[in-house]
Protein backbone atom coordinates (compact mmCIF):
# COMPACT_ATOMS: atom_id res chain seq x y z
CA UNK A 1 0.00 0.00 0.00
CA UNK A 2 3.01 2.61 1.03
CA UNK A 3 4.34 1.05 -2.40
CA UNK A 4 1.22 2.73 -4.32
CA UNK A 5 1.65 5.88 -2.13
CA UNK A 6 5.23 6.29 -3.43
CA UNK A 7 4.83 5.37 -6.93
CA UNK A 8 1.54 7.87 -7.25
CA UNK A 9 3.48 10.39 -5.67
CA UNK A 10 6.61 9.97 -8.20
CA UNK A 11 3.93 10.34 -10.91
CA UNK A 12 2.61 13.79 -9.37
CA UNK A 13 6.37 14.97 -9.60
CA UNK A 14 6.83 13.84 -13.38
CA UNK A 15 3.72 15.23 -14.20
CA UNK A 16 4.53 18.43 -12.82
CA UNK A 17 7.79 18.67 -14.37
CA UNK A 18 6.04 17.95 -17.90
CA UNK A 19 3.62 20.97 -16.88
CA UNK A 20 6.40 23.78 -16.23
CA UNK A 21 7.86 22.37 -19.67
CA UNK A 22 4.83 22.79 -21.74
CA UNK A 23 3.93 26.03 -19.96
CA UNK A 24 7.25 27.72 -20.33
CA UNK A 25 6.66 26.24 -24.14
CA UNK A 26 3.41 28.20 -24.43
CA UNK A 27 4.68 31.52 -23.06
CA UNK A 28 7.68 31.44 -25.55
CA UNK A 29 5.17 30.76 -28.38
CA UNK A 30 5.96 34.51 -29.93
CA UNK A 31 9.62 34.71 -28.95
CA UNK A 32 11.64 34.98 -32.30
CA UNK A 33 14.04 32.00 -32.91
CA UNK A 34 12.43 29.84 -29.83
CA UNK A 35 13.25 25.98 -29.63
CA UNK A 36 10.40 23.81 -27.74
CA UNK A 37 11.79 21.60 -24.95
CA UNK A 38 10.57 17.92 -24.88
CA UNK A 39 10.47 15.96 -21.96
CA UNK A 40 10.73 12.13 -22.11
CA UNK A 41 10.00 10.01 -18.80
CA UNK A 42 10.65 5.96 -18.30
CA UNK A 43 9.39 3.36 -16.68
CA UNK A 44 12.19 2.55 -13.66
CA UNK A 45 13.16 -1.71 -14.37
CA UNK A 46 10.42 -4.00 -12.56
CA UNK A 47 10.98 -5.76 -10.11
CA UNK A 48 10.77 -9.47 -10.23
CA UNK A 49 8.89 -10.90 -7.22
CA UNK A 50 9.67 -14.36 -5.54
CA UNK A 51 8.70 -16.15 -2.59
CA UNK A 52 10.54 -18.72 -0.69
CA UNK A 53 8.51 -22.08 -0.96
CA UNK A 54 10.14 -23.11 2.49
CA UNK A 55 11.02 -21.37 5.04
CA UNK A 56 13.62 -24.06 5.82
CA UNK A 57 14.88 -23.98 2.29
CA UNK A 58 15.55 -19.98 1.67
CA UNK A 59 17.77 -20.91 -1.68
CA UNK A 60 14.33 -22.62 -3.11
CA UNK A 61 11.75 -20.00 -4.52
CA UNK A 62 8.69 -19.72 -6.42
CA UNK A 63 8.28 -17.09 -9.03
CA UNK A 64 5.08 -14.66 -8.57
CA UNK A 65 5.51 -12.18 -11.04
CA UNK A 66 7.14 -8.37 -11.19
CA UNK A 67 5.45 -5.32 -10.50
CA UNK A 68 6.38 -1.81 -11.81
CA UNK A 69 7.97 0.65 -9.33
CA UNK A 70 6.64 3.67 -10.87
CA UNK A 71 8.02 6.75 -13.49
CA UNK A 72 10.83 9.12 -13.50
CA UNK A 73 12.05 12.08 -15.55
CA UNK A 74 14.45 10.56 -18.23
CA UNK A 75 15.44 13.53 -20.06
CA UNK A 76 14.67 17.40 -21.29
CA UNK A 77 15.55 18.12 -24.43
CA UNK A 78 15.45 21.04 -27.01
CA UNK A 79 13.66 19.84 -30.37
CA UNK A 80 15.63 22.44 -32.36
CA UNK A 81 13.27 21.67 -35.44
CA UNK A 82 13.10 25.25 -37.96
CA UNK A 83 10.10 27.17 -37.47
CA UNK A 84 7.99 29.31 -40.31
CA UNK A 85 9.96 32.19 -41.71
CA UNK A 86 7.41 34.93 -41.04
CA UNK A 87 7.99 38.47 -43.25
CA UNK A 88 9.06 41.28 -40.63
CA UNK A 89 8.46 45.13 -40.43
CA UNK A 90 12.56 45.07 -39.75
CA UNK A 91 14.69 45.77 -42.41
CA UNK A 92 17.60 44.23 -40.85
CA UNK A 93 16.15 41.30 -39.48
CA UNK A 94 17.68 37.94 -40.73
CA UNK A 95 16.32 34.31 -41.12
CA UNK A 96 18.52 31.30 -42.02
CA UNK A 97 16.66 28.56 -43.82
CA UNK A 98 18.01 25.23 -43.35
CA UNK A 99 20.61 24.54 -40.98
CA UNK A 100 23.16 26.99 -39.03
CA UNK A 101 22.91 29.42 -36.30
CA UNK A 102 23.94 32.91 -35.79
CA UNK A 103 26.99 33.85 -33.62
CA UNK A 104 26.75 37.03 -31.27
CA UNK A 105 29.09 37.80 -29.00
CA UNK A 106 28.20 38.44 -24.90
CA UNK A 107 30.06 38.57 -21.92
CA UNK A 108 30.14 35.21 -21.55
CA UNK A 109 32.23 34.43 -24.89
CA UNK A 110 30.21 33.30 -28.25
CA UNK A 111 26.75 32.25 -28.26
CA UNK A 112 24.21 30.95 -31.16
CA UNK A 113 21.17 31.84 -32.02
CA UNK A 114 18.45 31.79 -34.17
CA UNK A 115 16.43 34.96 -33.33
CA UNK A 116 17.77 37.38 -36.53
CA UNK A 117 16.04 40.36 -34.81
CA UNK A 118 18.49 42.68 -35.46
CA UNK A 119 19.11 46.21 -35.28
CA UNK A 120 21.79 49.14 -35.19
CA UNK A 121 22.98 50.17 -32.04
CA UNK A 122 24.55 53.76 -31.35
CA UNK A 123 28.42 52.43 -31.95
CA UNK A 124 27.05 51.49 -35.47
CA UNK A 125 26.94 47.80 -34.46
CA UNK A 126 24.52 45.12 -35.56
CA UNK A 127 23.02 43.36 -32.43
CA UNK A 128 20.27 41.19 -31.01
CA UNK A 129 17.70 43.39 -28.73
CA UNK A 130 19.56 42.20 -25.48
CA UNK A 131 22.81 44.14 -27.46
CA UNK A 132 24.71 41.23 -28.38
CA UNK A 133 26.84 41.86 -31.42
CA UNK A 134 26.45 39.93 -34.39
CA UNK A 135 29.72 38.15 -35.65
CA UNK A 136 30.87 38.23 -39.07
CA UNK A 137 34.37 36.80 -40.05
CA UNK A 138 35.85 39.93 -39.05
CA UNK A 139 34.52 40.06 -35.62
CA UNK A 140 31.82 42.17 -34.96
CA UNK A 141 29.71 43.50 -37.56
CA UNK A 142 29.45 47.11 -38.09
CA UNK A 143 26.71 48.92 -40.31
CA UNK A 144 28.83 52.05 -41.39
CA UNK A 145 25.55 53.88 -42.69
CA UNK A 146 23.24 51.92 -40.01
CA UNK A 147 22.29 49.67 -43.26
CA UNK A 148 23.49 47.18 -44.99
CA UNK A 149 22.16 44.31 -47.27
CA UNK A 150 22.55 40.76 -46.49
CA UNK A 151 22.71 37.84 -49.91
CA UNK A 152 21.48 34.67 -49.48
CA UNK A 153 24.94 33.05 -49.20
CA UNK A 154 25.87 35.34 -46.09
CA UNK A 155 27.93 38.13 -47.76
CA UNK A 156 26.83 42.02 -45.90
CA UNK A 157 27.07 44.73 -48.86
CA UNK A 158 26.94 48.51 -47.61
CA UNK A 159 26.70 50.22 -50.80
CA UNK A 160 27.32 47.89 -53.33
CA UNK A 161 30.56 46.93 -51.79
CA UNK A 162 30.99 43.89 -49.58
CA UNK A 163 32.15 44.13 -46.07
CA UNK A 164 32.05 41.43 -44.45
CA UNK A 165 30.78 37.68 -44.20
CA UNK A 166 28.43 36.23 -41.50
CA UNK A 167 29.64 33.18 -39.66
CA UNK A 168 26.78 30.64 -39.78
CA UNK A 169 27.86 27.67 -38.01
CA UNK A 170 26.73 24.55 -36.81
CA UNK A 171 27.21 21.73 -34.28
CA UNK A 172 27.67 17.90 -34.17
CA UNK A 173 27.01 17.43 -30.62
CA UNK A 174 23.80 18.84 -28.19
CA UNK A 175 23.57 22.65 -27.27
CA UNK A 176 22.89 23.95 -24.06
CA UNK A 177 19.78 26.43 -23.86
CA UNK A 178 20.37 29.60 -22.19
CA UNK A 179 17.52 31.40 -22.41
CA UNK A 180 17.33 34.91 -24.24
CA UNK A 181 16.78 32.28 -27.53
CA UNK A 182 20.85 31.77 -26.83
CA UNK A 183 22.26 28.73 -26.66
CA UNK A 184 26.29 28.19 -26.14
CA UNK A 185 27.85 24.80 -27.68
CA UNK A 186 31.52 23.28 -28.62
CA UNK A 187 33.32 23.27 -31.57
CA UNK A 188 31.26 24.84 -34.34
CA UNK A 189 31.76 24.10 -37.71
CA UNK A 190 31.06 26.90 -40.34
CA UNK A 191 28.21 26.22 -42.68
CA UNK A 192 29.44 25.68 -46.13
CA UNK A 193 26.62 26.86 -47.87
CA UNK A 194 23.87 28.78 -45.68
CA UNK A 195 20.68 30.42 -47.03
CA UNK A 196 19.65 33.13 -45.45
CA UNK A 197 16.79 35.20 -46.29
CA UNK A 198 16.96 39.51 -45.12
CA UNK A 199 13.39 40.81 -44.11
CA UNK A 200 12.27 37.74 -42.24
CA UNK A 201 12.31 35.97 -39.04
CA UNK A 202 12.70 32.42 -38.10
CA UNK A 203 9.06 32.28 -35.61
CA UNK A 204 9.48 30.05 -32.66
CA UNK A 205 8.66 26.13 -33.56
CA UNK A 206 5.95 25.95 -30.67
CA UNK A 207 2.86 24.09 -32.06
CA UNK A 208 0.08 26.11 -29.57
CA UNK A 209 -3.08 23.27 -30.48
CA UNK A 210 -0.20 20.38 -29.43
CA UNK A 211 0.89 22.04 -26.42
CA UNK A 212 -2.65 22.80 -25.14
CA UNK A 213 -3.64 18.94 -25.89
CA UNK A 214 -0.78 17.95 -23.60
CA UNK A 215 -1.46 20.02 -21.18
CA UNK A 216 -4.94 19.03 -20.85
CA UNK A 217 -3.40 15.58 -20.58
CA UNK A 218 -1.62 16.27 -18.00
CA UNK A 219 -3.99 17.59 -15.90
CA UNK A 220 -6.18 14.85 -16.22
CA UNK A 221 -2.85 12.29 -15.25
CA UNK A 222 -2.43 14.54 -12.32
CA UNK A 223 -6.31 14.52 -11.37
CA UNK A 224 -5.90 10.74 -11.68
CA UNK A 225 -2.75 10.33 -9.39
CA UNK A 226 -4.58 12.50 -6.54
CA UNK A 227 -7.60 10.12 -6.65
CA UNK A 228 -4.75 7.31 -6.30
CA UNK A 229 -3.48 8.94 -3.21
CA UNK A 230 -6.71 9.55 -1.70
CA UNK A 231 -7.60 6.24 -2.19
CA UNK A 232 -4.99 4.72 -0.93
CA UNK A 233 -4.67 7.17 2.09
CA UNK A 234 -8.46 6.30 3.26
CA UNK A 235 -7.82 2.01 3.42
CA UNK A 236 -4.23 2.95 5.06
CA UNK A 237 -6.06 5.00 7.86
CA UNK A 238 -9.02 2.55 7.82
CA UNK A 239 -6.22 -0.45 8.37
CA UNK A 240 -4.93 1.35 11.49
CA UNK A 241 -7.71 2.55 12.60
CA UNK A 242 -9.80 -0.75 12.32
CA UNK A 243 -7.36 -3.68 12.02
CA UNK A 244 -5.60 -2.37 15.13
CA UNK A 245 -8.80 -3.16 17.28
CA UNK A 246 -9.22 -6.57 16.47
């Protein structure tokens, strides 16, 4: 009976893990260049019951089955799947289609995005809203007019002549999510070939009806469990209660 206690209990935590994911999902659902998270959970190994078919014999046993010991969070993951390239109001802004990621620079060293929000700041600098400046191959890149014009294979132009070259890179192992749409990573690899489109933005990759639908779901699991525990709490206080008299 404890058993069931602890294993509805582990499902309440799971479940409510799962919830902050697909909520913090949903509230990113307009942030430009925003990855979903996934979370997977397992099954922890059964257990494989015996009994001993003499007490005088404890080597000898008789198999009765196994029994699951409940769930547990087995990963969170970012499903860095593209999102729609939407047409922006921005001049400046910047979409890649396909693979790659933008670099900016913070005080932390190099990050990558995929949020191409960008504008001018006062220095002349291209940056991300939070001021992060964009990196081409010759460090940071600088609009000397406040505009410039962007190709499709990543070369800037300011007035017809070409100043610099965006590094789009990309990475063979997992990044780590940041927040800010940032994400930091080791050993990127330029992008031979990027596409990138000028005028656009890469929406986040948040499906809104598939979020809701699992977080309905989850409710419902976690209305479920809290039955469970009720349950279960009402014949454990009716066994001590009542056994204990006899």
């Amino acid at each position: 009976m404890l058993k069931g206690l602890y294993t509805s209990a582990q499902g309440l935590a799971v479940l409510n893990r799962q919830h902050e994911v697909t909520a913090n999902n949903l509230a990113n659902t307009n942030t430009v260049g925003y990855k979903k998270d996934r979370m997977v959970a397992s099954s922890f190994p059964e257990m494989f019951l015996a009994k001993i078919r003499d007490r005088n014999a404890p080597g000898e046993v008789s198999p009765v089955g196994s029994i699951a010991t409940g769930v547990a969070i087995d990963q969170v993951y970012t499903d860095h799947s593209s999102g729609i390239l939407r047409h922006s109001d921005n001049p400046l802004a910047l979409a890649i289609s396909g693979e790659g990621y933008f670099v900016v620079s913070t005080p932390q060293g190099e990050r990558y995005t995929r949020n191409g929000d960008f504008h001018v700041d006062a220095a002349g600098r291209v940056v991300t809203s939070s001021g992060y400046a964009l990196q081409g191959q010759k460090g940071d890149l600088v609009a000397p007019n406040g505009d410039f014009v962007v190709d499709r294979e990543g070369r800037v132009l300011s007035n017809g002549v070409e100043i610099d070259t965006l590094r789009i890179v990309r990475f063979a192992t997992p990044l780590t999510k940041e927040g800010d749409a940032l994400f930091s990573g080791d050993n990127p690899v330029e992008v031979e070939n990027p596409l990138l489109q000028q005028g656009f933005v890469e929406e986040s990759n948040v499906q809104v009806v598939e979020e809701m639908i699992t977080m309905i779901q989850v409710m419902r699991s976690y209305e479920a469990n809290q039955k469970v525990m009720q349950t279960l709490d009402g014949t454990l206080d009716k066994a001590v209660n009542e056994v204990g008299r006899v």
